[in-house]
C-alpha atoms as a PDB file:
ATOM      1  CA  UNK A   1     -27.214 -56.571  -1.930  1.00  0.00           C
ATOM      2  CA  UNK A   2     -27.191 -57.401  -5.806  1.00  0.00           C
ATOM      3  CA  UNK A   3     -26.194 -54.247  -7.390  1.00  0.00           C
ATOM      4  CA  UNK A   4     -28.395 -54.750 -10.722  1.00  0.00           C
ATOM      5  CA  UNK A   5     -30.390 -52.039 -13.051  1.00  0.00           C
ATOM      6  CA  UNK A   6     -33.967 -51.817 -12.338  1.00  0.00           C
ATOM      7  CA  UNK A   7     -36.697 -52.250 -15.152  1.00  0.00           C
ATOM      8  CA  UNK A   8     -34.127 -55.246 -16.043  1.00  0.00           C
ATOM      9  CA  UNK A   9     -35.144 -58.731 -15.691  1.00  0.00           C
ATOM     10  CA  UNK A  10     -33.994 -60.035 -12.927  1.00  0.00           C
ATOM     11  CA  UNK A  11     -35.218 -62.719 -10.013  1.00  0.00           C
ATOM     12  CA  UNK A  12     -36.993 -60.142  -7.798  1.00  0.00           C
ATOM     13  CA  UNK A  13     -35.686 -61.439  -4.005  1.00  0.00           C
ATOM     14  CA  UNK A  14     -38.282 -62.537  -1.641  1.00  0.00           C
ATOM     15  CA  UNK A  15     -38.485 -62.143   2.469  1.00  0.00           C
ATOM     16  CA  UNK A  16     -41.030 -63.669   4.439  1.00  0.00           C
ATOM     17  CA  UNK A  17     -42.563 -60.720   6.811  1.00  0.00           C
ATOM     18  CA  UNK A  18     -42.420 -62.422   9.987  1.00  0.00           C
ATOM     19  CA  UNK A  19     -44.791 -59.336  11.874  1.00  0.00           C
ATOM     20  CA  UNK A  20     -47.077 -60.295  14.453  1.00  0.00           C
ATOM     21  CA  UNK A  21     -45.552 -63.917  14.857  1.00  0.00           C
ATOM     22  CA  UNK A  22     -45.179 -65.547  17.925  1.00  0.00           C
ATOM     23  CA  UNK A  23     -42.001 -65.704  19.575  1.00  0.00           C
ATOM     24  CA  UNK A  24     -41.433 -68.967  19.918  1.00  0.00           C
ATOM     25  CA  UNK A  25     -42.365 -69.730  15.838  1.00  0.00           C
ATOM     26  CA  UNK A  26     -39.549 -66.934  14.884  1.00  0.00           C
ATOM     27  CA  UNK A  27     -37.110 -69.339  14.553  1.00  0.00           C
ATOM     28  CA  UNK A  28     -38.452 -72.100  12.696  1.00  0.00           C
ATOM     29  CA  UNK A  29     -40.120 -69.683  10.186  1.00  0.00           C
ATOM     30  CA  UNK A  30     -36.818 -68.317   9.305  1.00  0.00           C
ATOM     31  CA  UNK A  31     -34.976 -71.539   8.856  1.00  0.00           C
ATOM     32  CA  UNK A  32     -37.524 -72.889   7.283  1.00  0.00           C
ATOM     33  CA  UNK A  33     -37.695 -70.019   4.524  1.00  0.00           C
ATOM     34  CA  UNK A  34     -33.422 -70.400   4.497  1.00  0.00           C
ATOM     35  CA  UNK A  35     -34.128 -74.136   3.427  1.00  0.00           C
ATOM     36  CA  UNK A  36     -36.784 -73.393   0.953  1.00  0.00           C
ATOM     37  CA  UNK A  37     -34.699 -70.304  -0.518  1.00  0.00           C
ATOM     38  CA  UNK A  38     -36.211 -67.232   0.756  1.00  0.00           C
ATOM     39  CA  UNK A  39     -33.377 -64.315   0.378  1.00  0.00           C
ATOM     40  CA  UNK A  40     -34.105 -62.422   3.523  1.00  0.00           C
ATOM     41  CA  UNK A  41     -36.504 -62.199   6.454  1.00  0.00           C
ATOM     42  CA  UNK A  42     -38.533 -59.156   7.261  1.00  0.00           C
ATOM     43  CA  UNK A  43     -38.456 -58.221  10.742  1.00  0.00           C
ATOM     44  CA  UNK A  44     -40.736 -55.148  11.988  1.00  0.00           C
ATOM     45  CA  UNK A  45     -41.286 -52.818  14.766  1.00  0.00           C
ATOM     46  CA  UNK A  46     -43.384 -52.201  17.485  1.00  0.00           C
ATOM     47  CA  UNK A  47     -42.382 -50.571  20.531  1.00  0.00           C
ATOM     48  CA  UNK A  48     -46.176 -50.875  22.395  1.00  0.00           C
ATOM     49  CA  UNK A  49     -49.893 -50.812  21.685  1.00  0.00           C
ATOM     50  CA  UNK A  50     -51.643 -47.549  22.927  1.00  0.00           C
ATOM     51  CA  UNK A  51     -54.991 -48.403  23.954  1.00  0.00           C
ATOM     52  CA  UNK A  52     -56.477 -45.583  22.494  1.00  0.00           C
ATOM     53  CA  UNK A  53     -54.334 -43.678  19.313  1.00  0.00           C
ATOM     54  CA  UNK A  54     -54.918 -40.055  18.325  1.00  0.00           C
ATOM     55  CA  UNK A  55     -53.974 -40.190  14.918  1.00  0.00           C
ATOM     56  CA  UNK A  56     -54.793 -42.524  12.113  1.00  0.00           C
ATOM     57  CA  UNK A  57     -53.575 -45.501  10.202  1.00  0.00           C
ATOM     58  CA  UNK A  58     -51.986 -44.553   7.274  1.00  0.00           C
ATOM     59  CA  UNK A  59     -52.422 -47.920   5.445  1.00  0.00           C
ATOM     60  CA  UNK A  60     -55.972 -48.863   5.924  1.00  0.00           C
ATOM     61  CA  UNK A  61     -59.179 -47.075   4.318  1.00  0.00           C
ATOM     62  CA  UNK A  62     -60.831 -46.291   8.042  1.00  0.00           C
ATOM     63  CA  UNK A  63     -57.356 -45.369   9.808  1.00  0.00           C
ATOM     64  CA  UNK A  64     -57.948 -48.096  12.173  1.00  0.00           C
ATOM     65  CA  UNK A  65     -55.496 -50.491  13.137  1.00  0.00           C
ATOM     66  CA  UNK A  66     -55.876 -54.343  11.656  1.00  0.00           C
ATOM     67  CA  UNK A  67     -53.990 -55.995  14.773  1.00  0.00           C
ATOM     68  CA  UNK A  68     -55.145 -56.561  18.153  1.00  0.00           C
ATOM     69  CA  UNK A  69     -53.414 -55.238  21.612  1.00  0.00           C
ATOM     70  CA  UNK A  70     -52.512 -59.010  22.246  1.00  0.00           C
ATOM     71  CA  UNK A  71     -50.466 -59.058  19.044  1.00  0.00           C
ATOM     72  CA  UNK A  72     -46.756 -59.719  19.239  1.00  0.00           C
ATOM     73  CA  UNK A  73     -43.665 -57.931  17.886  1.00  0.00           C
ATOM     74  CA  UNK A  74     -40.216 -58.949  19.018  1.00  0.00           C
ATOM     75  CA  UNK A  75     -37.639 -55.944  18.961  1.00  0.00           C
ATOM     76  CA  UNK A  76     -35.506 -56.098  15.671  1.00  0.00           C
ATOM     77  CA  UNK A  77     -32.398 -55.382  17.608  1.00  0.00           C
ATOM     78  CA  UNK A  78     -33.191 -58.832  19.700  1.00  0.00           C
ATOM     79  CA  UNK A  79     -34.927 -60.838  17.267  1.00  0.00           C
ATOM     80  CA  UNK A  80     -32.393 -60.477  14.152  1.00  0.00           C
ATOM     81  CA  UNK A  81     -29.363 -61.612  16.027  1.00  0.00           C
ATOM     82  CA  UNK A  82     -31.064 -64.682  17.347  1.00  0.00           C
ATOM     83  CA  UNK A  83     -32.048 -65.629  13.524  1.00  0.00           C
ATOM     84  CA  UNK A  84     -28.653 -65.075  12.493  1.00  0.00           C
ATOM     85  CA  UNK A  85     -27.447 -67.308  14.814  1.00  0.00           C
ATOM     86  CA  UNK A  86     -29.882 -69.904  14.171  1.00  0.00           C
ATOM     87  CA  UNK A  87     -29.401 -69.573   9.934  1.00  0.00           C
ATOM     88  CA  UNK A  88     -26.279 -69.668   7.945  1.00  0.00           C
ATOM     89  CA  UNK A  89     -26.794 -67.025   4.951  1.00  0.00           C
ATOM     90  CA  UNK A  90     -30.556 -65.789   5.039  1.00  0.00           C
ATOM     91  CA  UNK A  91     -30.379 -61.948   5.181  1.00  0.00           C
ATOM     92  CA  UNK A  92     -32.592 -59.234   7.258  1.00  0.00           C
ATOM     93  CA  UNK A  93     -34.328 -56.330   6.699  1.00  0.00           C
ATOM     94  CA  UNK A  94     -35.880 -54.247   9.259  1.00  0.00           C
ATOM     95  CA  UNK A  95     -39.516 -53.379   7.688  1.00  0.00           C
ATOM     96  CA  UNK A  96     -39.327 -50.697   9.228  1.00  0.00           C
ATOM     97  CA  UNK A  97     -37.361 -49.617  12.376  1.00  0.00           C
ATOM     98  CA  UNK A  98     -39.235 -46.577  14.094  1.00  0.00           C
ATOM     99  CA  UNK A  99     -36.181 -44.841  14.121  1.00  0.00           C
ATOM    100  CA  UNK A 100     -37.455 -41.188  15.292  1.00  0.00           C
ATOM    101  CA  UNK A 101     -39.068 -43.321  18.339  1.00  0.00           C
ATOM    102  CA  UNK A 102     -35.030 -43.695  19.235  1.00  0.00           C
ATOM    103  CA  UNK A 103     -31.892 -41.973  19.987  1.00  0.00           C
ATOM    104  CA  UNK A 104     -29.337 -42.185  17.318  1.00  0.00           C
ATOM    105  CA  UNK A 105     -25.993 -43.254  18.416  1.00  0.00           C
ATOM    106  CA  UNK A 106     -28.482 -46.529  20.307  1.00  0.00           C
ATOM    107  CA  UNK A 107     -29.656 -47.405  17.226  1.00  0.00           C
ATOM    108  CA  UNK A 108     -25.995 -47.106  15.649  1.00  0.00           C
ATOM    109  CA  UNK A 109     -24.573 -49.288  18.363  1.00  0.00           C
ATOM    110  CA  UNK A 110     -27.103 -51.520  17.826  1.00  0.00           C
ATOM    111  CA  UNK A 111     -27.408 -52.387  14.726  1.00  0.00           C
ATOM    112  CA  UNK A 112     -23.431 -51.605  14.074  1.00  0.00           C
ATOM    113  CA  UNK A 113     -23.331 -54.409  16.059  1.00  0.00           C
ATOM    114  CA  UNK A 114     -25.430 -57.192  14.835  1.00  0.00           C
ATOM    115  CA  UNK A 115     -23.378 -56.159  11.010  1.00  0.00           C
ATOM    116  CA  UNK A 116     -19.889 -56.874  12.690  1.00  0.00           C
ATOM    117  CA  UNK A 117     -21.267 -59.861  14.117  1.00  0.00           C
ATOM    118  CA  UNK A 118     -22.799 -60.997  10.872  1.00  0.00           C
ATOM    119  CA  UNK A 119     -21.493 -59.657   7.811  1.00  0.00           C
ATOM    120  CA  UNK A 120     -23.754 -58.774   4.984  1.00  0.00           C
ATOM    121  CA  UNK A 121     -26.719 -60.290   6.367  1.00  0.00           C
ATOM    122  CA  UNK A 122     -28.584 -56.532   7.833  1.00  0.00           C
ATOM    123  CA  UNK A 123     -30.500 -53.713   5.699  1.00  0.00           C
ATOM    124  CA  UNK A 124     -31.879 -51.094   8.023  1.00  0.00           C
ATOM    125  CA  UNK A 125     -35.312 -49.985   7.014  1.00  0.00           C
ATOM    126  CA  UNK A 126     -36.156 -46.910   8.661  1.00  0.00           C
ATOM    127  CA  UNK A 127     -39.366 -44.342   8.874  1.00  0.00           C
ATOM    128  CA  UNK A 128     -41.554 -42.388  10.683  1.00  0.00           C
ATOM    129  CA  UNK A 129     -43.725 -43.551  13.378  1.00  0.00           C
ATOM    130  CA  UNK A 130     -47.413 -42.325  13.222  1.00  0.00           C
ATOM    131  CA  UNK A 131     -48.696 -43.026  16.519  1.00  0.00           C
ATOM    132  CA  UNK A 132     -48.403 -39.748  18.706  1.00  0.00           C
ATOM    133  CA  UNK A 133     -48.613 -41.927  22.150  1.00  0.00           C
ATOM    134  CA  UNK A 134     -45.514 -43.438  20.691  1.00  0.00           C
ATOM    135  CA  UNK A 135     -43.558 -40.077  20.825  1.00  0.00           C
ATOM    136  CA  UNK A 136     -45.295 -38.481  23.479  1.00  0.00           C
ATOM    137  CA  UNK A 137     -44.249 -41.408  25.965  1.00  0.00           C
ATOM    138  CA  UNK A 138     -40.669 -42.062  24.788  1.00  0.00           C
ATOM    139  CA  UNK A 139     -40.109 -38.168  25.620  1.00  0.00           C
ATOM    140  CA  UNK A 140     -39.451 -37.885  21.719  1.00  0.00           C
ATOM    141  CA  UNK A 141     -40.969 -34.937  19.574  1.00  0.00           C
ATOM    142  CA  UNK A 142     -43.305 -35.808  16.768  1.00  0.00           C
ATOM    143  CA  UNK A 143     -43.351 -32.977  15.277  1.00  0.00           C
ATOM    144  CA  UNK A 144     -39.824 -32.710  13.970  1.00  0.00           C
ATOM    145  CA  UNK A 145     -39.624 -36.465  13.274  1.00  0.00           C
ATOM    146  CA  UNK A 146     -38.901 -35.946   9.712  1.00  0.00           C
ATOM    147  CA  UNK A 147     -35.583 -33.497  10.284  1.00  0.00           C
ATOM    148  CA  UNK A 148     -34.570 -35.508  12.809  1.00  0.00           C
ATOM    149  CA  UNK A 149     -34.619 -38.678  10.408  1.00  0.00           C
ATOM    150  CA  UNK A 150     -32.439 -37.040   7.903  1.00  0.00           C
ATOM    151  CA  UNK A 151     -29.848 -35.908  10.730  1.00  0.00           C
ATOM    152  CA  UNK A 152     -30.256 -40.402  11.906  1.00  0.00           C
ATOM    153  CA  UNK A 153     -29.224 -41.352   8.505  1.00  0.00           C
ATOM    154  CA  UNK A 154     -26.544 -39.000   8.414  1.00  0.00           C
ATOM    155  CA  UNK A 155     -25.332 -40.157  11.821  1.00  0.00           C
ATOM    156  CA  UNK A 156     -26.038 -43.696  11.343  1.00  0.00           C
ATOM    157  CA  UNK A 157     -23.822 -43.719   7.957  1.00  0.00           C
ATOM    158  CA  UNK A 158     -21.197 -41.788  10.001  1.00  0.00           C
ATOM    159  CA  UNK A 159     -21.128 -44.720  12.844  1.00  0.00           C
ATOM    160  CA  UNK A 160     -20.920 -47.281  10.478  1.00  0.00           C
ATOM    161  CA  UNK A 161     -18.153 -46.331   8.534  1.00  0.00           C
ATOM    162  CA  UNK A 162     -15.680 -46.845  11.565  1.00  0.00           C
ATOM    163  CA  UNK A 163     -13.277 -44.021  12.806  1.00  0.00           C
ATOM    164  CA  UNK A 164     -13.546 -41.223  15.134  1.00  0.00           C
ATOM    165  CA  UNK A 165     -16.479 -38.872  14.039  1.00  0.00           C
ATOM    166  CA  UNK A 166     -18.540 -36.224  15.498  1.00  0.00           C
ATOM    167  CA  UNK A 167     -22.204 -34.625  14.171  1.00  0.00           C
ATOM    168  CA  UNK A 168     -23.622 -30.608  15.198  1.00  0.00           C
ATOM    169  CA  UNK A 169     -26.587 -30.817  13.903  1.00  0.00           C
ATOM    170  CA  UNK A 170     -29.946 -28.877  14.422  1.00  0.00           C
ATOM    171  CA  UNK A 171     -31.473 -31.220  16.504  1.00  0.00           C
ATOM    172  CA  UNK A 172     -28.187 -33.716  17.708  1.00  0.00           C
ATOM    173  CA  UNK A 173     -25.025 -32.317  18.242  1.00  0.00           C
ATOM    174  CA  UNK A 174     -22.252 -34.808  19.790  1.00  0.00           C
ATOM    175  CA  UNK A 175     -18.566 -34.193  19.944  1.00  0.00           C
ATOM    176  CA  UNK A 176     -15.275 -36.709  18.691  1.00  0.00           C
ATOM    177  CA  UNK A 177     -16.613 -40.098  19.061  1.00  0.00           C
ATOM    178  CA  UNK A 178     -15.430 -44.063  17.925  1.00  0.00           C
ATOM    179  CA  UNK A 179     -18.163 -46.334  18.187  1.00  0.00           C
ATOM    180  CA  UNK A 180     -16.409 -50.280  17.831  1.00  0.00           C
ATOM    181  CA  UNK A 181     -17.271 -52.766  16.397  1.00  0.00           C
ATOM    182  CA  UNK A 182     -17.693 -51.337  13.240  1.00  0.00           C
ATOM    183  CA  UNK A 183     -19.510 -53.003  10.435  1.00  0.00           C
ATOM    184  CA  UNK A 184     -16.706 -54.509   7.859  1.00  0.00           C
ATOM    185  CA  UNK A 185     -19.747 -54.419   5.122  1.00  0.00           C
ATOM    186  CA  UNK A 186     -21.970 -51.301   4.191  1.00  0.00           C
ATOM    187  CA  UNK A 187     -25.035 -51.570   5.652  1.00  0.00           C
ATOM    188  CA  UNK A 188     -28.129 -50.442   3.518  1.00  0.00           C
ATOM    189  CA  UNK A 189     -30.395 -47.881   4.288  1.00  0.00           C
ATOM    190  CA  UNK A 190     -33.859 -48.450   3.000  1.00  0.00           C
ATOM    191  CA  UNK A 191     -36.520 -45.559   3.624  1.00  0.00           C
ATOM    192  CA  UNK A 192     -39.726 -46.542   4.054  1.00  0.00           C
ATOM    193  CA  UNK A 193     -43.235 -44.246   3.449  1.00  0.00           C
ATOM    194  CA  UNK A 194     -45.560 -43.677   0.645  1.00  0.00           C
ATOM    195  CA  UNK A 195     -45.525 -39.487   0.612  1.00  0.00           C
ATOM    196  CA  UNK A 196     -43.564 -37.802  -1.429  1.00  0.00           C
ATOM    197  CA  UNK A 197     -41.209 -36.554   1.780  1.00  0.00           C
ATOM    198  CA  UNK A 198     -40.554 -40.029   2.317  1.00  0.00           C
ATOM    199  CA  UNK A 199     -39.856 -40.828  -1.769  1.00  0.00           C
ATOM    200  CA  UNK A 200     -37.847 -37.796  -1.692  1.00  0.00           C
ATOM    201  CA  UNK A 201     -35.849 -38.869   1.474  1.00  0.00           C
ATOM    202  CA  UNK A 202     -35.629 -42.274  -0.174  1.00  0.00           C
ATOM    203  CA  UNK A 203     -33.672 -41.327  -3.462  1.00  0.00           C
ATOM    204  CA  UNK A 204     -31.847 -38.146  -1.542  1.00  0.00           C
ATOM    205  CA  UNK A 205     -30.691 -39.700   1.439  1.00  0.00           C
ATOM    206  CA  UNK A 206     -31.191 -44.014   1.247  1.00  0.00           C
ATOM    207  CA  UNK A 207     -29.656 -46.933  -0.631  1.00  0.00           C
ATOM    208  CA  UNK A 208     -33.594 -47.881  -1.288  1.00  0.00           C
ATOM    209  CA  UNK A 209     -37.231 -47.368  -0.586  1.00  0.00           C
ATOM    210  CA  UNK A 210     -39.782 -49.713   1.573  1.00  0.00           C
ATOM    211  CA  UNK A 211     -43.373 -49.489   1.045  1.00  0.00           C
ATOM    212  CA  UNK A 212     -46.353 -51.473   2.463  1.00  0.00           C
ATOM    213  CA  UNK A 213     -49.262 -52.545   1.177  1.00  0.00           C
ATOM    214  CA  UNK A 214     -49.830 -52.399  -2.258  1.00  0.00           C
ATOM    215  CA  UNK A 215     -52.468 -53.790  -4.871  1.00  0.00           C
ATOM    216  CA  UNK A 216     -50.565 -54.028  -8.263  1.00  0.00           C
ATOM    217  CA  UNK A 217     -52.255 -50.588  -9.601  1.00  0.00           C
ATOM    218  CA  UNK A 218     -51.219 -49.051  -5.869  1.00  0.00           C
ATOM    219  CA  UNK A 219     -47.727 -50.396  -6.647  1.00  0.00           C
ATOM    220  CA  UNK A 220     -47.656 -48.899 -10.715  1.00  0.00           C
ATOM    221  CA  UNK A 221     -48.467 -45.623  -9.223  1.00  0.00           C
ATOM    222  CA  UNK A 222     -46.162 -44.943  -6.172  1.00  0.00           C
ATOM    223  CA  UNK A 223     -43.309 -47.069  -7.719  1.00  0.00           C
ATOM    224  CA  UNK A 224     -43.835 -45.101 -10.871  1.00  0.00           C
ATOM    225  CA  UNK A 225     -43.701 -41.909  -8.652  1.00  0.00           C
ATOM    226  CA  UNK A 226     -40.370 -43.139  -7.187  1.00  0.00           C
ATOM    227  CA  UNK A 227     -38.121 -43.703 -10.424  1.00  0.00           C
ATOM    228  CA  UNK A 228     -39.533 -40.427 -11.749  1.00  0.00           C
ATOM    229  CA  UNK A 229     -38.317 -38.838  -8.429  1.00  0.00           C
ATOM    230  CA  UNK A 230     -35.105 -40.955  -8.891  1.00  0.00           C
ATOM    231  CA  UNK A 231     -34.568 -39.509 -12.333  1.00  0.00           C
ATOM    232  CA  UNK A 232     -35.070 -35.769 -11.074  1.00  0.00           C
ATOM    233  CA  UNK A 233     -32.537 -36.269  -8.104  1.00  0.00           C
ATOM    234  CA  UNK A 234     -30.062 -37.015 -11.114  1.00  0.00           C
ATOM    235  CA  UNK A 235     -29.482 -40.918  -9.382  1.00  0.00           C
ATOM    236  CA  UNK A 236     -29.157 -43.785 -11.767  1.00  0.00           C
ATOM    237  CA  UNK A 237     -31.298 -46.685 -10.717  1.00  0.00           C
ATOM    238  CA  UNK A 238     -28.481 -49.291 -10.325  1.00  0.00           C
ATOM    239  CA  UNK A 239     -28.275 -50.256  -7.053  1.00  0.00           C
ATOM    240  CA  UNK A 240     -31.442 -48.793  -5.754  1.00  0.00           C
ATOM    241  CA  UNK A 241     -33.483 -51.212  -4.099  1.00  0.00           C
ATOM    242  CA  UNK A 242     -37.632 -51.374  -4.216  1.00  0.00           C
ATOM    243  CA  UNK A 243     -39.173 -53.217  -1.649  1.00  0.00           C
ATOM    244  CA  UNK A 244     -43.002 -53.287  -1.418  1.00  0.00           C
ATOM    245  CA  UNK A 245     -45.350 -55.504   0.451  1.00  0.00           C
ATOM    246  CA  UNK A 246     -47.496 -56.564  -2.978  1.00  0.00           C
ATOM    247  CA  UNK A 247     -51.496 -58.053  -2.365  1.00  0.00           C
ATOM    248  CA  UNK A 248     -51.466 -59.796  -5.385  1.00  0.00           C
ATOM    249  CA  UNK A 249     -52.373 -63.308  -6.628  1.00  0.00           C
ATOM    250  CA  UNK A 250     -49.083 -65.958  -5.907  1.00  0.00           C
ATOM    251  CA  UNK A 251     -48.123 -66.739  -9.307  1.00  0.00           C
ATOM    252  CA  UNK A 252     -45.444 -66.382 -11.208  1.00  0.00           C
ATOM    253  CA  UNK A 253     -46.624 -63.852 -14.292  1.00  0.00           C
ATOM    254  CA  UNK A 254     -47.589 -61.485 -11.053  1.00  0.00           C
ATOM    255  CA  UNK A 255     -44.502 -61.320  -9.748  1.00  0.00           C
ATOM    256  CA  UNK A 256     -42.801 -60.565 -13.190  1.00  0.00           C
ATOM    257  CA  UNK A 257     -45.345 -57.623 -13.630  1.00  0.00           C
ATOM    258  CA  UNK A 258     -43.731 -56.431 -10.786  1.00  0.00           C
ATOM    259  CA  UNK A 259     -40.046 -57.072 -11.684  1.00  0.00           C
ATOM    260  CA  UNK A 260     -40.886 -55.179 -15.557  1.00  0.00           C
ATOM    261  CA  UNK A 261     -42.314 -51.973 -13.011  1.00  0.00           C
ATOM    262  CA  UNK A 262     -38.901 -51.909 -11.402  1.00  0.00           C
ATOM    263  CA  UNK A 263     -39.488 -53.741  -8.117  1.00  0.00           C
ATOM    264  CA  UNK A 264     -36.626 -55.428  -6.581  1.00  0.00           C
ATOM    265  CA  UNK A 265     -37.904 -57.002  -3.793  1.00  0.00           C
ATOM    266  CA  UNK A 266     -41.401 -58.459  -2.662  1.00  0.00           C
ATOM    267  CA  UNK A 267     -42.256 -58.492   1.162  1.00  0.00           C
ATOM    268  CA  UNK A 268     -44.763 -61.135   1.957  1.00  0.00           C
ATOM    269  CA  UNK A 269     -46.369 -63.895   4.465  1.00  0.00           C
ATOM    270  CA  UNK A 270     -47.090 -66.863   2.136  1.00  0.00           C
ATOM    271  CA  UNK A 271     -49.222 -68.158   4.674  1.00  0.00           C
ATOM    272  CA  UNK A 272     -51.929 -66.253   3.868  1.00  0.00           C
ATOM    273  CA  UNK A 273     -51.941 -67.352  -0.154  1.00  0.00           C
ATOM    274  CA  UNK A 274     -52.072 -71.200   0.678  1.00  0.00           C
ATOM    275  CA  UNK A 275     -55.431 -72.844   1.617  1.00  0.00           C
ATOM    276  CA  UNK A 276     -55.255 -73.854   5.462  1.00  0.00           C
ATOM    277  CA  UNK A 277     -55.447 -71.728   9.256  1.00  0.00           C
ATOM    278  CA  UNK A 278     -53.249 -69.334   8.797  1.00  0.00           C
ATOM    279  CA  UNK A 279     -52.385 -69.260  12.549  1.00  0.00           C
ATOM    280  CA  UNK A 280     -51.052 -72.810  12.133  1.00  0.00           C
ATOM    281  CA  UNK A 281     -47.658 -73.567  12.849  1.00  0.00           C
ATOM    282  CA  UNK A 282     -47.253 -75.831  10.668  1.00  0.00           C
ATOM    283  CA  UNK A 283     -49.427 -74.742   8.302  1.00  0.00           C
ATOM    284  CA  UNK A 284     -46.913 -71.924   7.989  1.00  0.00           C
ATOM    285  CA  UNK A 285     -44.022 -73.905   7.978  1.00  0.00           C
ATOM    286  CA  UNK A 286     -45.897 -75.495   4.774  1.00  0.00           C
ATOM    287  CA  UNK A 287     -46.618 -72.617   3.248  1.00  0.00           C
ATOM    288  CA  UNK A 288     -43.064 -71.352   2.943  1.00  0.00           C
ATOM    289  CA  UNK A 289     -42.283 -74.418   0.584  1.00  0.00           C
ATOM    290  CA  UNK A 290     -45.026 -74.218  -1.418  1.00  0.00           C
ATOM    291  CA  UNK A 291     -44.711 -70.384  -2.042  1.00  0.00           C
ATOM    292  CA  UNK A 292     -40.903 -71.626  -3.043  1.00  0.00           C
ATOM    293  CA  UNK A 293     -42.067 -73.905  -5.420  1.00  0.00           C
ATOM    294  CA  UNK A 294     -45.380 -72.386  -6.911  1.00  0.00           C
ATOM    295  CA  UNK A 295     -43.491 -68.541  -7.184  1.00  0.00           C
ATOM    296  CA  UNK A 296     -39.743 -68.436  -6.572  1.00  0.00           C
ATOM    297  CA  UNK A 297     -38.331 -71.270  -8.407  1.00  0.00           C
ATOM    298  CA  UNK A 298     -40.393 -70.567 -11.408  1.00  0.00           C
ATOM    299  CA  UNK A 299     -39.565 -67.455 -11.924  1.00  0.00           C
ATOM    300  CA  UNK A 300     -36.009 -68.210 -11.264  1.00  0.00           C
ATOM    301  CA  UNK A 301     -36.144 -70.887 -13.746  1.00  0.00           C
ATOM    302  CA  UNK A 302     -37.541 -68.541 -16.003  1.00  0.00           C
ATOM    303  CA  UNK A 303     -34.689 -65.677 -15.820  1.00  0.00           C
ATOM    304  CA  UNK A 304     -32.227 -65.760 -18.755  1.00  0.00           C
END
């Protein structure tokens, strides 16, 4: 990833979220976004749909879920190597992986894997899950999610650096280990969550910070919150990535609002800003060239 100071200006990158898409559309959408000049793709997790949840939404005022039971999600660790495959340089983010949902060293082989296979093309977004079904029925405890997060990361970086290594941890403890292939590129670790837990985790522990849904005043606030918090932890923001999933109007001056705040990297489904059915196919495939056109090459044109 571009290693630039934030609160620069800079072209902010741009990956199409391709959540709740259907399978067969996956691949189009991302080669169409590779032709058009996207950066990356956002892929994001869902393991099932519990009929009935006993905790809330975090990202919607009622705490109730905006997707239906019908809705598909294709797992990261299937979905990202298939795009690779079918693209040439487009990158991928995982927005974000429900990593506590998971053991470890299965997430390390995994996604250890897909960066040996293709170099410099995965960032693993992690963070918590908030469904309690979701932990409940994977035999996984919810309510150390959080440690057990911090031990992942430490693990994860540990598996992807290549070599024998070992972790005795509080809640994972694992002897002398190799784990081949090993990525021959760093892969970033992007934290995801709008609490302060998950800032702090993100500018303690991560190589950058996720967030959802955010108006432009939601996005002054927590981003705000998140370079102060980077400033206490005595980090310089070089090389810190900000993602955030922005609801604002698809124009240019937006977008460089966003880039003055310190945001690195807009999340988005363009399909949604253009005129049309936005369960279209094709309307979709439209809609990644005209977002191009109307957003990303203007700004780009702008940059010094």
């Amino acid at each position: 990833m571009r290693q630039l100071p934030l609160c620069q200006y800079r072209d902010v990158e741009f990956s199409l979220s391709l959540a709740m898409c259907p399978p067969d559309q996956l691949i189009p959408l991302a080669q169409a976004a590779e032709a058009a000049g996207w950066d990356s793709i956002s892929v994001p997790d869902s393991v099932f749909y519990p009929a009935d949840v006993s905790g809330d939404y975090p990202f919607t005022a009622d705490g109730e879920r905006f997707w239906g039971a019908e809705t598909p999600f294709v797992d990261p660790f299937v979905s990202i190597p298939a795009l690779a495959t079918a693209t040439d340089r487009i990158r991928f983010v995982t927005s974000v992986l429900k990593t506590p949902l998971r053991e470890p060293l299965l997430v390390a082989k995994s996604a250890g894997s897909i960066a040996a296979m293709f170099p410099g093309r995965l960032d693993l977004g992690i963070g918590l899950s908030w469904i309690p079904e979701e932990f409940e029925w994977l035999g996984q405890e919810k309510r150390t999610r959080g440690a057990r997060l911090d031990e992942q990361i430490d693990i994860l970086r540990l598996a992807f650096e290549g070599g024998w290594f070992e972790y005795h941890g509080n809640h994972y403890d694992f002897g002398r280990l190799r784990m081949e292939p090993s990525p021959t590129e760093s892969v970033p670790i992007l934290i995801g969550g709008h609490s302060n837990a998950a800032i702090h985790r993100a500018v303690t522990k991560g190589d950058g910070w996720i967030g959802a849904q955010l108006d432009m005043d939601g996005a002054h606030e927590v981003v705000g919150r998140l370079l102060k918090a980077l400033d206490d932890a005595g980090r310089t923001r070089d090389a810190f990535e900000v993602l955030v999933t922005p609801l604002v109007a698809a124009r240019p001056d937006t977008f460089a609002e966003l880039e003055t705040l310190g945001v690195t990297g807009a999340i988005t489904m363009p399909w949604y800003f253009m005129p049309g059915d936005h369960n279209d196919p094709m309307h979709q495939i439209e809609s990644i060239a005209w977002f191009a056109e109307t957003v990303i090459d203007p700004l780009r044109q702008e940059a010094p």
